[in-house]
PDB file of N, CA and C in Angstrom:
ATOM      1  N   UNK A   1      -4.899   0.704  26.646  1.00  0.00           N
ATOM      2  CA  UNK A   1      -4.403   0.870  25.293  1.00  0.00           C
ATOM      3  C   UNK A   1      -5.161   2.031  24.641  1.00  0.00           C
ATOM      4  N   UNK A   2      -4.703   2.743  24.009  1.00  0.00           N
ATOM      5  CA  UNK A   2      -5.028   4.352  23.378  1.00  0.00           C
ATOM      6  C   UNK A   2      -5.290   3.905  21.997  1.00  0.00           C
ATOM      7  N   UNK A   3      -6.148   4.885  21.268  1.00  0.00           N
ATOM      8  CA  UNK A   3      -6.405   4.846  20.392  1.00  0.00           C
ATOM      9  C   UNK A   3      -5.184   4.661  19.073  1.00  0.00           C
ATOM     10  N   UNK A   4      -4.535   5.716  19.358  1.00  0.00           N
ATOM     11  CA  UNK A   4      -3.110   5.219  18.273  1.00  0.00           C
ATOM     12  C   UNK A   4      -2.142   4.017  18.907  1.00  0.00           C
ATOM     13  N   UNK A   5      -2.627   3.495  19.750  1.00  0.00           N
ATOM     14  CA  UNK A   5      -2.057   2.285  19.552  1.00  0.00           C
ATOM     15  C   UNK A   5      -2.606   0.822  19.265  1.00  0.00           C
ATOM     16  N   UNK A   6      -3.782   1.040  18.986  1.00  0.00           N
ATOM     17  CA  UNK A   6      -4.573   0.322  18.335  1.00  0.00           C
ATOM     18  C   UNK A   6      -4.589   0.579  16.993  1.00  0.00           C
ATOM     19  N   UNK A   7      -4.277   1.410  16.643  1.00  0.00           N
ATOM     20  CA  UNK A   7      -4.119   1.743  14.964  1.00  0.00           C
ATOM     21  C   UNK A   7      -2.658   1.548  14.376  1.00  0.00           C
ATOM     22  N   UNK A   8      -1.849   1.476  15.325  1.00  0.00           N
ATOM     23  CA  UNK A   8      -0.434   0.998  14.956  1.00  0.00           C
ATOM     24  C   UNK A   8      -0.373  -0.703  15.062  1.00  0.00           C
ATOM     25  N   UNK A   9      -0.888  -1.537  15.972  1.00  0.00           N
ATOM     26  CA  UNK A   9      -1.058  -2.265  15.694  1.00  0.00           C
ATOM     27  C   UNK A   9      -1.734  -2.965  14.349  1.00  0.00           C
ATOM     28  N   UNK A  10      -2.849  -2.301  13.992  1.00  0.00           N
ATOM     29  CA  UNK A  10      -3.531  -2.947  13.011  1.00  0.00           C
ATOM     30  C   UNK A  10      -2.684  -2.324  11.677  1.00  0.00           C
ATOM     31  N   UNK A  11      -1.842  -1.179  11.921  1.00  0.00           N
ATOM     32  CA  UNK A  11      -1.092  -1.135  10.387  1.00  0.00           C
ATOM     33  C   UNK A  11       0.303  -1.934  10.365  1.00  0.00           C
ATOM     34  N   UNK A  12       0.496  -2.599  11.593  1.00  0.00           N
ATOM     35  CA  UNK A  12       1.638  -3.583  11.208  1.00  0.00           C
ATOM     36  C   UNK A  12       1.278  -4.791  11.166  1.00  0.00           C
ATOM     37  N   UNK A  13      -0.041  -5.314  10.953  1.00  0.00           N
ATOM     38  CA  UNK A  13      -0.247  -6.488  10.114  1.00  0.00           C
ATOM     39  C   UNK A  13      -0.438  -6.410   9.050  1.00  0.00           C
ATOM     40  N   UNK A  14       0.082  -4.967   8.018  1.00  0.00           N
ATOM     41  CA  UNK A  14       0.104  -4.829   6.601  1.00  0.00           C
ATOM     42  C   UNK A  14       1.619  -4.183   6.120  1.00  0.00           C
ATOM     43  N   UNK A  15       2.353  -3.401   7.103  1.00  0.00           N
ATOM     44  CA  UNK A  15       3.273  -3.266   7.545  1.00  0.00           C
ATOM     45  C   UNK A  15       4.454  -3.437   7.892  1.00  0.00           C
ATOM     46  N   UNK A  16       5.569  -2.718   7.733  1.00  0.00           N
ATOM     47  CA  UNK A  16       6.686  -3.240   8.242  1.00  0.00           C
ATOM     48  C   UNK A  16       7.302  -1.681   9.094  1.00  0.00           C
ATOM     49  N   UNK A  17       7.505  -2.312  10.700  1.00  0.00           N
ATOM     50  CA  UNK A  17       8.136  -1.049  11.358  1.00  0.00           C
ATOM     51  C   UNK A  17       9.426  -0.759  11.221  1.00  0.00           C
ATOM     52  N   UNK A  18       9.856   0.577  11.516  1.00  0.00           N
ATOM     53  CA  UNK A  18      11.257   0.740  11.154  1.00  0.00           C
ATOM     54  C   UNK A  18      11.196   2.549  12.020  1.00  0.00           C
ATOM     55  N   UNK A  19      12.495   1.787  12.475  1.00  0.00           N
ATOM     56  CA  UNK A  19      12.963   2.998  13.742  1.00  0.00           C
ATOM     57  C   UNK A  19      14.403   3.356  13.446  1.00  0.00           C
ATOM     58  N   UNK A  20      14.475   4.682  14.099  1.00  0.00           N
ATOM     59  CA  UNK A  20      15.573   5.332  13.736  1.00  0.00           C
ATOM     60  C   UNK A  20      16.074   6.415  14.325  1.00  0.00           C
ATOM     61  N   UNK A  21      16.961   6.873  15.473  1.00  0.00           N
ATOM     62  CA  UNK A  21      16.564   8.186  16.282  1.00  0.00           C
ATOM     63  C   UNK A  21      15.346   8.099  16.888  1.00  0.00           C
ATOM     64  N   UNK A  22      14.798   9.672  16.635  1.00  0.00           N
ATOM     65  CA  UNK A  22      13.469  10.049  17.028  1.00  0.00           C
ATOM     66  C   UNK A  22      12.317   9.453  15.674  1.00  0.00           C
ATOM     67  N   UNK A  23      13.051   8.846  14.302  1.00  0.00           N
ATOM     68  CA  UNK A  23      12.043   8.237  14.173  1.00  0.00           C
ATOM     69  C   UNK A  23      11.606   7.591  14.202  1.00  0.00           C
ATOM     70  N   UNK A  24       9.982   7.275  13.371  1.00  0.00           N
ATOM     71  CA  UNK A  24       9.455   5.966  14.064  1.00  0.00           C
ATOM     72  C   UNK A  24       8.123   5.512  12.739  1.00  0.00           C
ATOM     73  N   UNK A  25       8.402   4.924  11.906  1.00  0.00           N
ATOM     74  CA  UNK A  25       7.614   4.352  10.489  1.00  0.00           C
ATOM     75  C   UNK A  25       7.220   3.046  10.330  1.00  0.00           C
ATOM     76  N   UNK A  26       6.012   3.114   9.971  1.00  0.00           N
ATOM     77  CA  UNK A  26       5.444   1.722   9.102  1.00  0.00           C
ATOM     78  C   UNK A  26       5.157   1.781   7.883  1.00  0.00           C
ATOM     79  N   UNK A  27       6.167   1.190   7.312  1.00  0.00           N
ATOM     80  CA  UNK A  27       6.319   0.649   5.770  1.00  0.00           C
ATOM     81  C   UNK A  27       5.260   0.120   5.061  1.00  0.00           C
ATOM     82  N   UNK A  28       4.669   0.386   4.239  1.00  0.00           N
ATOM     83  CA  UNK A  28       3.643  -0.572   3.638  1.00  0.00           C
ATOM     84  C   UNK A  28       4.408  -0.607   2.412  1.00  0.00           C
ATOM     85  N   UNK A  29       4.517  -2.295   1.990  1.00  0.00           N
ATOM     86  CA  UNK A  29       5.725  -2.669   1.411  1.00  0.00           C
ATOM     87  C   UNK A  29       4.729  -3.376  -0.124  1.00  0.00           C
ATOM     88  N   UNK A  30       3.795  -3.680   0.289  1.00  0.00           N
ATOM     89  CA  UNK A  30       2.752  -4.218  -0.961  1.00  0.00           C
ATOM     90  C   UNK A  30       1.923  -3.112  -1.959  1.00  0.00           C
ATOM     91  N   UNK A  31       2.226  -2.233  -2.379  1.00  0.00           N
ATOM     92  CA  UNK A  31       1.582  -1.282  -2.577  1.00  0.00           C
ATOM     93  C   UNK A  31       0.628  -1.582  -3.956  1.00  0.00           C
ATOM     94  N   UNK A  32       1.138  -2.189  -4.834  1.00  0.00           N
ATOM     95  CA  UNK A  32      -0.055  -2.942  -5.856  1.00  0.00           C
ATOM     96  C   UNK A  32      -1.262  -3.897  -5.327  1.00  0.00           C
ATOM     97  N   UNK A  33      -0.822  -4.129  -4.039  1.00  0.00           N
ATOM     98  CA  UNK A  33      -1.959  -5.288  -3.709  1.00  0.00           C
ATOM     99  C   UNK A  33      -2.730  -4.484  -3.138  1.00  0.00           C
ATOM    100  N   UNK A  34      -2.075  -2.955  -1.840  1.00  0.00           N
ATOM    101  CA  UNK A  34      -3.435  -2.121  -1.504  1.00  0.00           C
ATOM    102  C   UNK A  34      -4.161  -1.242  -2.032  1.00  0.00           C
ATOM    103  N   UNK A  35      -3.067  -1.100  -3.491  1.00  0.00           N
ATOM    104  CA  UNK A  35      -3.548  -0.505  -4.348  1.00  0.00           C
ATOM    105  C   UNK A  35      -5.155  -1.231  -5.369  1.00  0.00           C
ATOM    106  N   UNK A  36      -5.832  -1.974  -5.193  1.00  0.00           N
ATOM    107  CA  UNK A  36      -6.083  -3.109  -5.464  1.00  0.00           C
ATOM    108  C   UNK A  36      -5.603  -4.280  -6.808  1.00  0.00           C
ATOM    109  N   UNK A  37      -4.952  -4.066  -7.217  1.00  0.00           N
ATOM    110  CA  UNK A  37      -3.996  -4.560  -8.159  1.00  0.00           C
ATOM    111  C   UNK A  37      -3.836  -5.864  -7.868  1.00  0.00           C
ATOM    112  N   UNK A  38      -4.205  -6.919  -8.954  1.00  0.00           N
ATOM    113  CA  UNK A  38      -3.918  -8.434  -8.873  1.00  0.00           C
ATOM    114  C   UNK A  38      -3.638  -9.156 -10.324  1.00  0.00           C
ATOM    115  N   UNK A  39      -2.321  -9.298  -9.908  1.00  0.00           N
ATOM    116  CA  UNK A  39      -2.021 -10.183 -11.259  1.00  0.00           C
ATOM    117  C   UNK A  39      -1.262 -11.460 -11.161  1.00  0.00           C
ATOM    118  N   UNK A  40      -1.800 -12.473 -11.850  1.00  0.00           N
ATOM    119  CA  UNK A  40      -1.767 -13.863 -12.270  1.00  0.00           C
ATOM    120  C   UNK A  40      -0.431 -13.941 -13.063  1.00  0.00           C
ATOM    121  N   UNK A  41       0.532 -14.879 -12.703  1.00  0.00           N
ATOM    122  CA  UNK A  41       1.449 -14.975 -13.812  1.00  0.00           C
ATOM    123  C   UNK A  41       1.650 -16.589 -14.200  1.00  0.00           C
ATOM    124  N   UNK A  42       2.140 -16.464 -15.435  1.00  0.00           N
ATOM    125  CA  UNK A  42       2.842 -17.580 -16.117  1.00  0.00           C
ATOM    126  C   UNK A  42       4.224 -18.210 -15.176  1.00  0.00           C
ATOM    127  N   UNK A  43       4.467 -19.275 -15.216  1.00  0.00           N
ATOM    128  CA  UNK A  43       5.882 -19.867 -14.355  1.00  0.00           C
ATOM    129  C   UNK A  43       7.169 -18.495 -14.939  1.00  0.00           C
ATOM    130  N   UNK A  44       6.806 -18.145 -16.482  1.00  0.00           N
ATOM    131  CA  UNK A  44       8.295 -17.796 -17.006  1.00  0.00           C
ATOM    132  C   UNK A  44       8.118 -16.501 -15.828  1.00  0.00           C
ATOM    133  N   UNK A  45       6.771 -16.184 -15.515  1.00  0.00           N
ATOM    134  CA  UNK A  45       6.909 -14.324 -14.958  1.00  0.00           C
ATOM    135  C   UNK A  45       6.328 -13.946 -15.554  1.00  0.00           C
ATOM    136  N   UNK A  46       5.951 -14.147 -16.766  1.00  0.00           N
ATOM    137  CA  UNK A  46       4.876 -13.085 -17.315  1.00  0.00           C
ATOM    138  C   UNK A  46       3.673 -13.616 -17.017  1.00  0.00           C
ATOM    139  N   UNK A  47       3.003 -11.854 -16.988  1.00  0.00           N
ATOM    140  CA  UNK A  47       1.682 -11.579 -16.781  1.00  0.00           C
ATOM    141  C   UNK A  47       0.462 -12.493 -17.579  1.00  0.00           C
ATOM    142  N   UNK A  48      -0.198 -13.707 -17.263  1.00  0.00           N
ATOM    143  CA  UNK A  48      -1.517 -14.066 -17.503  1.00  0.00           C
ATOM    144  C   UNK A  48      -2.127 -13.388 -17.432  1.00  0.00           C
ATOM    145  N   UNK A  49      -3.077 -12.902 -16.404  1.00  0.00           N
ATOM    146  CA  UNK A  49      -4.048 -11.654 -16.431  1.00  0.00           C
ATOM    147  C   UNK A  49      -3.907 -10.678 -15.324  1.00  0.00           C
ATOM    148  N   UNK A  50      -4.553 -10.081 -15.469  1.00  0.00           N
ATOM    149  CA  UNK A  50      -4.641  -9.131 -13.803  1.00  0.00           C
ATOM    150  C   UNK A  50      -6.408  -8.523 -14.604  1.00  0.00           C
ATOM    151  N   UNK A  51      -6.168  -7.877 -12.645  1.00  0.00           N
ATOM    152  CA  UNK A  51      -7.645  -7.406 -12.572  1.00  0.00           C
ATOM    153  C   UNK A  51      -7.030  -6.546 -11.654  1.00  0.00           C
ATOM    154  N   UNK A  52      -8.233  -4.993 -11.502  1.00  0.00           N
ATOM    155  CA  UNK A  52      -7.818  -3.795 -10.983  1.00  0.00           C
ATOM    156  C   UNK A  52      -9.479  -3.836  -9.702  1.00  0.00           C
ATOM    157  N   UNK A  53      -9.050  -4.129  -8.783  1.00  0.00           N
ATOM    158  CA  UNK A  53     -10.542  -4.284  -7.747  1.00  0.00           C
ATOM    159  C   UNK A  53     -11.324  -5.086  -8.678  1.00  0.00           C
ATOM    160  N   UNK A  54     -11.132  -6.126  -8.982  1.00  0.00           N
ATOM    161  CA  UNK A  54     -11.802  -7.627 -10.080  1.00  0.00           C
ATOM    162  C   UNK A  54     -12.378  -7.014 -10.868  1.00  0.00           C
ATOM    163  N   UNK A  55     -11.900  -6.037 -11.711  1.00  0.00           N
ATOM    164  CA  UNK A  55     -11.807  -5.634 -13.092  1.00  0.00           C
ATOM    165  C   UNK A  55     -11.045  -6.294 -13.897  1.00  0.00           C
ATOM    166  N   UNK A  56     -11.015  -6.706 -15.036  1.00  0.00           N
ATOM    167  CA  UNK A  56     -10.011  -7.172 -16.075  1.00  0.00           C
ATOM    168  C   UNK A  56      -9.077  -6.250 -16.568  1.00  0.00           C
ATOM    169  N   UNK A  57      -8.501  -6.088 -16.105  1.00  0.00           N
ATOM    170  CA  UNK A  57      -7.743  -4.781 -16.980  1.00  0.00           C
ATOM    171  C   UNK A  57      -6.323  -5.749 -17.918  1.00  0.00           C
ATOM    172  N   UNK A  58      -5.842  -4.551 -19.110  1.00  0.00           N
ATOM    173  CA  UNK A  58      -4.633  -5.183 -20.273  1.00  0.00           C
ATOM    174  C   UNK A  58      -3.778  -5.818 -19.242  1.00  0.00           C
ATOM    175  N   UNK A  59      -2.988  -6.405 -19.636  1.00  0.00           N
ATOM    176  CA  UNK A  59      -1.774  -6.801 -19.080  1.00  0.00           C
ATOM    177  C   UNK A  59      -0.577  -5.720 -19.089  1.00  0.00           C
ATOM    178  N   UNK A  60      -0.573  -4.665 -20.169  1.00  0.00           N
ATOM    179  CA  UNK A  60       0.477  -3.995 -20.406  1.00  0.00           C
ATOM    180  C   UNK A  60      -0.020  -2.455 -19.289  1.00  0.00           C
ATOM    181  N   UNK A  61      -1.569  -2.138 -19.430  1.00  0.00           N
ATOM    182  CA  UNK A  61      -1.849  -1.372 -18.242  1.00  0.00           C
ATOM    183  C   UNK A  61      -1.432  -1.574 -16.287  1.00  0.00           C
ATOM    184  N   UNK A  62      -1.530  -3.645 -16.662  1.00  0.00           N
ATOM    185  CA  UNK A  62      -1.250  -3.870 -15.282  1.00  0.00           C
ATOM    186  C   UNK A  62       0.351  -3.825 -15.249  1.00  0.00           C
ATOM    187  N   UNK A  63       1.422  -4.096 -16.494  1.00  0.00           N
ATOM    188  CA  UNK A  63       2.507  -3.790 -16.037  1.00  0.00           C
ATOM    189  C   UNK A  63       3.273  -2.036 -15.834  1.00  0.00           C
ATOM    190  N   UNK A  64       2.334  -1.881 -16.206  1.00  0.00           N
ATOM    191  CA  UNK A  64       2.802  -0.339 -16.147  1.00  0.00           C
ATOM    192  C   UNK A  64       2.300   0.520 -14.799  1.00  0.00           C
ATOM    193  N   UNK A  65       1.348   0.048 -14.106  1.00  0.00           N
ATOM    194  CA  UNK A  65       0.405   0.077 -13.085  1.00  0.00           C
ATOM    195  C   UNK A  65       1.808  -0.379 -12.008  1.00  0.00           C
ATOM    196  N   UNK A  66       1.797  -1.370 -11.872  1.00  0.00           N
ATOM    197  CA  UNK A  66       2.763  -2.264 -10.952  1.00  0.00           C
ATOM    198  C   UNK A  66       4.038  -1.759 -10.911  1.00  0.00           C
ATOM    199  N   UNK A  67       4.749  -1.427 -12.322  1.00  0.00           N
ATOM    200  CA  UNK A  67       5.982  -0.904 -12.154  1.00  0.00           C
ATOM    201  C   UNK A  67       6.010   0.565 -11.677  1.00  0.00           C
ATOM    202  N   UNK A  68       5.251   1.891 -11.709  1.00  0.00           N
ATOM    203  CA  UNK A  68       4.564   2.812 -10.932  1.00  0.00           C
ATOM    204  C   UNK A  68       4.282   2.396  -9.028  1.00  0.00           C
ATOM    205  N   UNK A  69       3.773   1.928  -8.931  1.00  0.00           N
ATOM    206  CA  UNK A  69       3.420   1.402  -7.755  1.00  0.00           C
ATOM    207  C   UNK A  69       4.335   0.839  -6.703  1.00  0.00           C
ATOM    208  N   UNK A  70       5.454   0.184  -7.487  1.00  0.00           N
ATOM    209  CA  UNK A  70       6.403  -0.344  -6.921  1.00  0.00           C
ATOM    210  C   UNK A  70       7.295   0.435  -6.792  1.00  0.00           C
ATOM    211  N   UNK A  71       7.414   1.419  -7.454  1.00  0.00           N
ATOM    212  CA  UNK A  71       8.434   2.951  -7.573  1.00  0.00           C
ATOM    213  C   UNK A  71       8.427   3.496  -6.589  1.00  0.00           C
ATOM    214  N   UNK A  72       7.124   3.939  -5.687  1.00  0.00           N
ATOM    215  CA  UNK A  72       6.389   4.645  -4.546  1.00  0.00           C
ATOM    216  C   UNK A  72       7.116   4.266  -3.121  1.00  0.00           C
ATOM    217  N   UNK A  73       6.790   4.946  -2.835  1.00  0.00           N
ATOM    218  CA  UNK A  73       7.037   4.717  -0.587  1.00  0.00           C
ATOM    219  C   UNK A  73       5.816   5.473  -0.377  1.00  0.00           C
ATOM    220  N   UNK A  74       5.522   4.329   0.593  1.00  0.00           N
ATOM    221  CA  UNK A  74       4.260   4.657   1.215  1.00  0.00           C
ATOM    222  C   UNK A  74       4.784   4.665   2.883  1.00  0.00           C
ATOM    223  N   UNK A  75       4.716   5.326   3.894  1.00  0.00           N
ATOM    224  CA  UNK A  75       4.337   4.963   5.058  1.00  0.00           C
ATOM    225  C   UNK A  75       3.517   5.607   6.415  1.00  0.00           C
ATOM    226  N   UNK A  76       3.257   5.320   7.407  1.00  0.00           N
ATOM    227  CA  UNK A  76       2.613   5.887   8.438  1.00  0.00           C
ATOM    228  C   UNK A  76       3.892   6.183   9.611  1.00  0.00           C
ATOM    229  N   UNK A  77       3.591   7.475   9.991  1.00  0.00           N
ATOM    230  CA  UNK A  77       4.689   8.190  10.249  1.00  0.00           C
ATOM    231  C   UNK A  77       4.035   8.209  12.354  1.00  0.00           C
ATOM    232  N   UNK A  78       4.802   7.202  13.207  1.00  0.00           N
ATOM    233  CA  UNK A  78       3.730   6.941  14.319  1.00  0.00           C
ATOM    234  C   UNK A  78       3.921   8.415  15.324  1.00  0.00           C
ATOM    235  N   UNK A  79       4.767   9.145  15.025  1.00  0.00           N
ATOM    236  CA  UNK A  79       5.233  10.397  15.446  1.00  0.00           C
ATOM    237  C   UNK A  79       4.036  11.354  15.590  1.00  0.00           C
ATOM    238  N   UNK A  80       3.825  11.641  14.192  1.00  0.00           N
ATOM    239  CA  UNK A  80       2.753  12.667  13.631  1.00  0.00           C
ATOM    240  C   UNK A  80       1.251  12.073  13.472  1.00  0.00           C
ATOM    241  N   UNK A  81       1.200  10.745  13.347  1.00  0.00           N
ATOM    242  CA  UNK A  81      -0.077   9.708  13.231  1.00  0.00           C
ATOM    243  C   UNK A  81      -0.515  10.329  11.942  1.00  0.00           C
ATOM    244  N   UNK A  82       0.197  10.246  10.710  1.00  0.00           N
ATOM    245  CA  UNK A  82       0.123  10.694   9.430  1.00  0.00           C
ATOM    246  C   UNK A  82       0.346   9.691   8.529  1.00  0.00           C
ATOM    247  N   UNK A  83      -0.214   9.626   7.136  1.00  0.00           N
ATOM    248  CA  UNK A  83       0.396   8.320   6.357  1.00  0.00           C
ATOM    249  C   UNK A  83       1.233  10.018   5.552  1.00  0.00           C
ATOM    250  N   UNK A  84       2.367   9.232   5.107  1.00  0.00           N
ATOM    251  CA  UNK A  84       3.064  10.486   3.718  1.00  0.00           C
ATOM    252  C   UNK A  84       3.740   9.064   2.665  1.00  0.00           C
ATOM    253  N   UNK A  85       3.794   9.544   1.942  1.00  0.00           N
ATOM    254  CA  UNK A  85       4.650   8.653   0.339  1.00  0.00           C
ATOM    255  C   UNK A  85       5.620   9.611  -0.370  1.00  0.00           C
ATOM    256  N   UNK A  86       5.854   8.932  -1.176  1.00  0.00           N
ATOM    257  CA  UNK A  86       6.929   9.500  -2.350  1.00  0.00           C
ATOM    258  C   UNK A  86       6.975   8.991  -3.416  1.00  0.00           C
ATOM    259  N   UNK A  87       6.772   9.368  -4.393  1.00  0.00           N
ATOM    260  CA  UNK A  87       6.791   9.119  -5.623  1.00  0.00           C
ATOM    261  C   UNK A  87       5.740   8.226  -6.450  1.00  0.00           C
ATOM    262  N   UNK A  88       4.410   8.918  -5.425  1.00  0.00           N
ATOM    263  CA  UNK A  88       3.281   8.625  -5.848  1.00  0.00           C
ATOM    264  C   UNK A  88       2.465   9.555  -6.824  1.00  0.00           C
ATOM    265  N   UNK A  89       1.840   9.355  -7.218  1.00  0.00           N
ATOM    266  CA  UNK A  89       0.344  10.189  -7.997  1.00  0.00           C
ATOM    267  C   UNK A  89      -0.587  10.387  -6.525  1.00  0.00           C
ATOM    268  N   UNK A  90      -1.300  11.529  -6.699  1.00  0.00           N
ATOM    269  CA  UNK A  90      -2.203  11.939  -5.718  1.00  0.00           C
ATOM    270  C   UNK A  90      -3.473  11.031  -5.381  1.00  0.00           C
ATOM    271  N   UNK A  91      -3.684  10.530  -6.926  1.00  0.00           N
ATOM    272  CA  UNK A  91      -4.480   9.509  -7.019  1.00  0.00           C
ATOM    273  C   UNK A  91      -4.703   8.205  -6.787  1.00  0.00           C
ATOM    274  N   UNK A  92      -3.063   7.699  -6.502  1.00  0.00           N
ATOM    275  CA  UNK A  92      -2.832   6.834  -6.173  1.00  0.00           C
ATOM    276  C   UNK A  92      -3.277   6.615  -4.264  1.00  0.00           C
ATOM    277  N   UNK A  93      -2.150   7.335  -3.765  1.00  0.00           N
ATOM    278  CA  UNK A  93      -2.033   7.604  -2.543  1.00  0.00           C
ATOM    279  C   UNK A  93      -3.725   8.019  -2.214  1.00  0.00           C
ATOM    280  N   UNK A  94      -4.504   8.406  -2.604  1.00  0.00           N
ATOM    281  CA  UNK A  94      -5.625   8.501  -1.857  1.00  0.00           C
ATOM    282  C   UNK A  94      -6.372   7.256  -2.016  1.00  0.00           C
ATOM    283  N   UNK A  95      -6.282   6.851  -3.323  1.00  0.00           N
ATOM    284  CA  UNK A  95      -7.010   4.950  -3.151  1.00  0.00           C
ATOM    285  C   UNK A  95      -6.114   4.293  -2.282  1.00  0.00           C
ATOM    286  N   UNK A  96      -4.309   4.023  -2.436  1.00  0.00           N
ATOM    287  CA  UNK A  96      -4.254   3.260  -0.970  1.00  0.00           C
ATOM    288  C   UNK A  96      -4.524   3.582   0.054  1.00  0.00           C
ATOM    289  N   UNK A  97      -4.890   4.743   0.878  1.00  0.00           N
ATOM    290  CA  UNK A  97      -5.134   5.395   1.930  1.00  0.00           C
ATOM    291  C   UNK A  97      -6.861   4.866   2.284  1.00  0.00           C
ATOM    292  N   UNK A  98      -7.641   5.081   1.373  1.00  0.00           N
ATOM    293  CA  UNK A  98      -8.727   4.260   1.183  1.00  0.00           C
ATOM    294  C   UNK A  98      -8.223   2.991   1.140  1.00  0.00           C
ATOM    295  N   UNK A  99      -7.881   2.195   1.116  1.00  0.00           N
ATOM    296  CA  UNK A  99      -8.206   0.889   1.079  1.00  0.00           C
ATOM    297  C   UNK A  99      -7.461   0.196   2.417  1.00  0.00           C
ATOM    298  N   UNK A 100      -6.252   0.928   3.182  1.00  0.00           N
ATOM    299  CA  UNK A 100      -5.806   0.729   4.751  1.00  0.00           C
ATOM    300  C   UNK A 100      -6.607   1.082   5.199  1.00  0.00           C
ATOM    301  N   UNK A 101      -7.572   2.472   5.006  1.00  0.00           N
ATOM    302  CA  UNK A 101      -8.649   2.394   6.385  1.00  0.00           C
ATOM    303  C   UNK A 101      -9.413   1.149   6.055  1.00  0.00           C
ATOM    304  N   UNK A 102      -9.860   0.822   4.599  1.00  0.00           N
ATOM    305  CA  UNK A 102     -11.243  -0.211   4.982  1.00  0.00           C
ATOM    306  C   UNK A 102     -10.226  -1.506   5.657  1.00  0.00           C
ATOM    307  N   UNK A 103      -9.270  -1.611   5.640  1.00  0.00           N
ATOM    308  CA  UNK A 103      -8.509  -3.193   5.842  1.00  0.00           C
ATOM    309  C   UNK A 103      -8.243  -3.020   7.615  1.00  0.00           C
ATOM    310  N   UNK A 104      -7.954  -1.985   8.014  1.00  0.00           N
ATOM    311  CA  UNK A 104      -8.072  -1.816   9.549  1.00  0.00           C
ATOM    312  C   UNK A 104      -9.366  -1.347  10.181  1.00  0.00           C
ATOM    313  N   UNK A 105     -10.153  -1.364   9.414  1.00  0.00           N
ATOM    314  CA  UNK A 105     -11.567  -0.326  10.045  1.00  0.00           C
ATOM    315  C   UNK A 105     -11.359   0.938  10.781  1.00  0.00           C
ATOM    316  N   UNK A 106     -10.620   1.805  10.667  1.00  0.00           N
ATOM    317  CA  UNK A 106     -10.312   2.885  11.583  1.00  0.00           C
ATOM    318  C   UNK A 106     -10.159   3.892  10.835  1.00  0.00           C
ATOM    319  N   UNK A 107     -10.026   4.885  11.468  1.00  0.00           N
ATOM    320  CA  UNK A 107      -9.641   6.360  10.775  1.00  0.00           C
ATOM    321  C   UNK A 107      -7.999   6.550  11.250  1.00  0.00           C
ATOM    322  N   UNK A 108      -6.910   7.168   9.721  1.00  0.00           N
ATOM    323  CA  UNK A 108      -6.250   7.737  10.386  1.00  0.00           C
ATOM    324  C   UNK A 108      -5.993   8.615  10.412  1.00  0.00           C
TER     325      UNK A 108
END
C-alpha cells in the first residue's frame, strides 16, 4: 500500500467518494464541523449556543459562519493528490485544510 493510498483512505472516513470519467473526488460534506464550528440547538432548530474550537461565539456570528460554510465545496482531488473548494474564503479553506491534516495525521 503507497502512500496516497493511505491518505485516501483516511480522507474517506471524513469523506464522501465520487467518480466520474477520468474523475476521481472526496467530498468533505461537514464543513462547519472541520471548520471547527459547533452548535447546540433548541428542538424548534434554533441555535442555543455554539462555540468556534470551544470558544463561545454569538449565535448570529455562528449562523452566519454556518450558512457561509455550508455554501462552500470542499474536496480532495485523488488524481492530482490536491484538496481545491469553491466558494470559500482563503481563510477558511486553510483552517479546514489544517484541521484534515491534524484528523488524518498526514500531509497532503
Amino acid at each position: 500500500m503507497n502512500k496516497e493510498t493511505k491518505i485516501e483512505e483516511k480522507l474517506l472516513q471524513i469523506g464522501n467518494e465520487w467518480k466520474k470519467g477520468t474523475m476521481h473526488r472526496i467530498y468533505f460534506s461537514n464543513l462547519p464541523k472541520l471548520y471547527g464550528l459547533n452548535i447546540q440547538r433548541h428542538k424548534t432548530g434554533n441555535i442555543k449556543s455554539a462555540t468556534l474550537n470551544e470558544e463561545k461565539i454569538s449565535n448570529n456570528k455562528a449562523t452566519k459562519l454556518e450558512i457561509a460554510l455550508n455554501s462552500g465545496k470542499m474536496w480532495y482531488n485523488v488524481n492530482t493528490g490536491k484538496i481545491n473548494s469553491k466558494d470559500l474564503s482563503e481563510k477558511q479553506q486553510e483552517i479546514i485544510i489544517s484541521n484534515i491534516k491534524k484528523l488524518i495525521g498526514d500531509k497532503i
